[in-house]
Protein backbone atom coordinates (compact mmCIF):
# COMPACT_ATOMS: atom_id res chain seq x y z
CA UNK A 1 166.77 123.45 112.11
CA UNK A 2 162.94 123.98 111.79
CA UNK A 3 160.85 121.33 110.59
CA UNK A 4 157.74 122.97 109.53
CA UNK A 5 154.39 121.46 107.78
CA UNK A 6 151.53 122.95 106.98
CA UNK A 7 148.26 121.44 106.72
CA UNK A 8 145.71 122.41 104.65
CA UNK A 9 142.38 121.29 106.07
CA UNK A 10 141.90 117.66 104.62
CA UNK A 11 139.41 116.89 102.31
CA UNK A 12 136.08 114.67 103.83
CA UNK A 13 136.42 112.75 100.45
CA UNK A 14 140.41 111.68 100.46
CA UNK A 15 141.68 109.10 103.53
CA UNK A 16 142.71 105.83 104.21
CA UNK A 17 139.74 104.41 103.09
CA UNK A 18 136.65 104.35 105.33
CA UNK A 19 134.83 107.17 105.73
CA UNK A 20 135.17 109.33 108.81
CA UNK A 21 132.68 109.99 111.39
CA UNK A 22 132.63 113.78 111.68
CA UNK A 23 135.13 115.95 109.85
CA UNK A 24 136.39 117.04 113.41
CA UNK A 25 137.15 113.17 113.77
CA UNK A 26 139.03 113.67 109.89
CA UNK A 27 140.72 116.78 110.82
CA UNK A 28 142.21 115.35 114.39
CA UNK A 29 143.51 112.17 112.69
CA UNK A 30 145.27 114.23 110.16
CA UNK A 31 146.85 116.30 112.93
CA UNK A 32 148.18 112.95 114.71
CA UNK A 33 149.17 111.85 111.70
CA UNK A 34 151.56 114.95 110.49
CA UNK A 35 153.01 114.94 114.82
CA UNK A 36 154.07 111.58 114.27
CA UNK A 37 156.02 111.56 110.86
CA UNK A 38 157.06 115.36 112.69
CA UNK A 39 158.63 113.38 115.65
CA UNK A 40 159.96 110.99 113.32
CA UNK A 41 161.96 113.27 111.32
CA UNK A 42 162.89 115.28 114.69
CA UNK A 43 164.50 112.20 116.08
CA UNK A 44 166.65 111.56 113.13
CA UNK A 45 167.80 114.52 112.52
CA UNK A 46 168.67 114.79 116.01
CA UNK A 47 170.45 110.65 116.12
CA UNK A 48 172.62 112.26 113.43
CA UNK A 49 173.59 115.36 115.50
CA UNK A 50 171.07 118.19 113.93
CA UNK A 51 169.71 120.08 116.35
CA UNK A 52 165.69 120.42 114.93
CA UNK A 53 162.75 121.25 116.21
CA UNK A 54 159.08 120.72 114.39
CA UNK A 55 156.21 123.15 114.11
CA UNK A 56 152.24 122.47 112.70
CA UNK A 57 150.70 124.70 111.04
CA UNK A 58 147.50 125.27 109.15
CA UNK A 59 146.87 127.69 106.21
CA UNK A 60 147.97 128.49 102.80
CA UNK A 61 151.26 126.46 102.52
CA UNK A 62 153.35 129.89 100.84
CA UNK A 63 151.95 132.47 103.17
CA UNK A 64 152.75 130.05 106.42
CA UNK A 65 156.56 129.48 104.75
CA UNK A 66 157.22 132.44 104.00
CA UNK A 67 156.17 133.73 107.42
CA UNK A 68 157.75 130.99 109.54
CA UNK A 69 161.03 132.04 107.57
CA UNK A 70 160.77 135.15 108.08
CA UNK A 71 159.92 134.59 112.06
CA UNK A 72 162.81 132.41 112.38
CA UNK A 73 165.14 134.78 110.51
CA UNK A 74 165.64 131.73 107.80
CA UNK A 75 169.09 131.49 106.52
CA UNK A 76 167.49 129.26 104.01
CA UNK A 77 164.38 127.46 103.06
CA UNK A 78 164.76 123.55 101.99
CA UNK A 79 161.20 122.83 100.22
CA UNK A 80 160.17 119.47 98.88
CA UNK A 81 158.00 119.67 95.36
CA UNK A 82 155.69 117.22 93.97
CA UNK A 83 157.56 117.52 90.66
CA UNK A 84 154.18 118.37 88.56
CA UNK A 85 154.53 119.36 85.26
CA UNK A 86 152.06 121.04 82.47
CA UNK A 87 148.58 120.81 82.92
CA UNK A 88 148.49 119.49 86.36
CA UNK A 89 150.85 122.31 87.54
CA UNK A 90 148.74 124.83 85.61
CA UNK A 91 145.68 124.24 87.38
CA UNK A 92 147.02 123.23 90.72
CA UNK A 93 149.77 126.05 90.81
CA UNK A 94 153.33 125.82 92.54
CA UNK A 95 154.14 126.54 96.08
CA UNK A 96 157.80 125.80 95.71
CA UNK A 97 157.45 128.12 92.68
CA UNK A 98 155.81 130.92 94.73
CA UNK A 99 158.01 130.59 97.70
CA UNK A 100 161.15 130.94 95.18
CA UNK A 101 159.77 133.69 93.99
CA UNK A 102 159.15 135.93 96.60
CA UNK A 103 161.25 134.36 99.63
CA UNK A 104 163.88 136.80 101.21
CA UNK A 105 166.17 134.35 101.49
CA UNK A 106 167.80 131.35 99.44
CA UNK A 107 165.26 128.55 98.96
CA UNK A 108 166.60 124.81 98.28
CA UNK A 109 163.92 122.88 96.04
CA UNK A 110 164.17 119.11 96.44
CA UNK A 111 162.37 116.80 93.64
CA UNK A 112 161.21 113.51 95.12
């Protein structure tokens, strides 16, 4: 199993509440950040006898699933969704949507 995540480059105006020195400084927390709940979800999956491996990635969240499926000759996709709903999801669009949509292989949506 593949744990992928991809990170779209943070925003200098959302964090964890004080402001950051230099974007660079943003950007590098935010990649420590993702590797650690990564390795986290590695090691369970592993304690419960999944062999998984995790993989970073920055860009446009569809384009970089699609791609890593199609890289790792997916049997399937398993894709988390925010659950948004009318205007929100209007505006802000639908990866799981998108990846549904033009995925090459059977995609697993999973509300929260």
């Amino acid at each position: 199993m593949l744990l992928l995540h991809v990170m779209v480059p943070p925003s200098p105006f959302i964090g964890d509440g004080r402001p950051p020195s230099s974007y660079v400084d943003l950007l590098l927390h935010a990649r420590r950040s993702v590797r650690r709940r990564l390795a986290t979800a590695v090691a369970r999956a592993r304690r419960t006898g999944v062999p998984a491996s995790a993989v970073l990635v920055e860009g446009l969240p569809t384009e970089e699933i699609l791609r890593a499926a199609r890289r790792q000759h997916a049997d399937v996709i398993g894709l988390g969704t925010h659950g948004r709903t009318g205007l929100r999801r209007a505006f802000m669009g639908s990866v799981a949507e998108r990846v549904v949509s033009q995925a090459r292989c059977p995609v697993l949506t999973v509300h929260p």
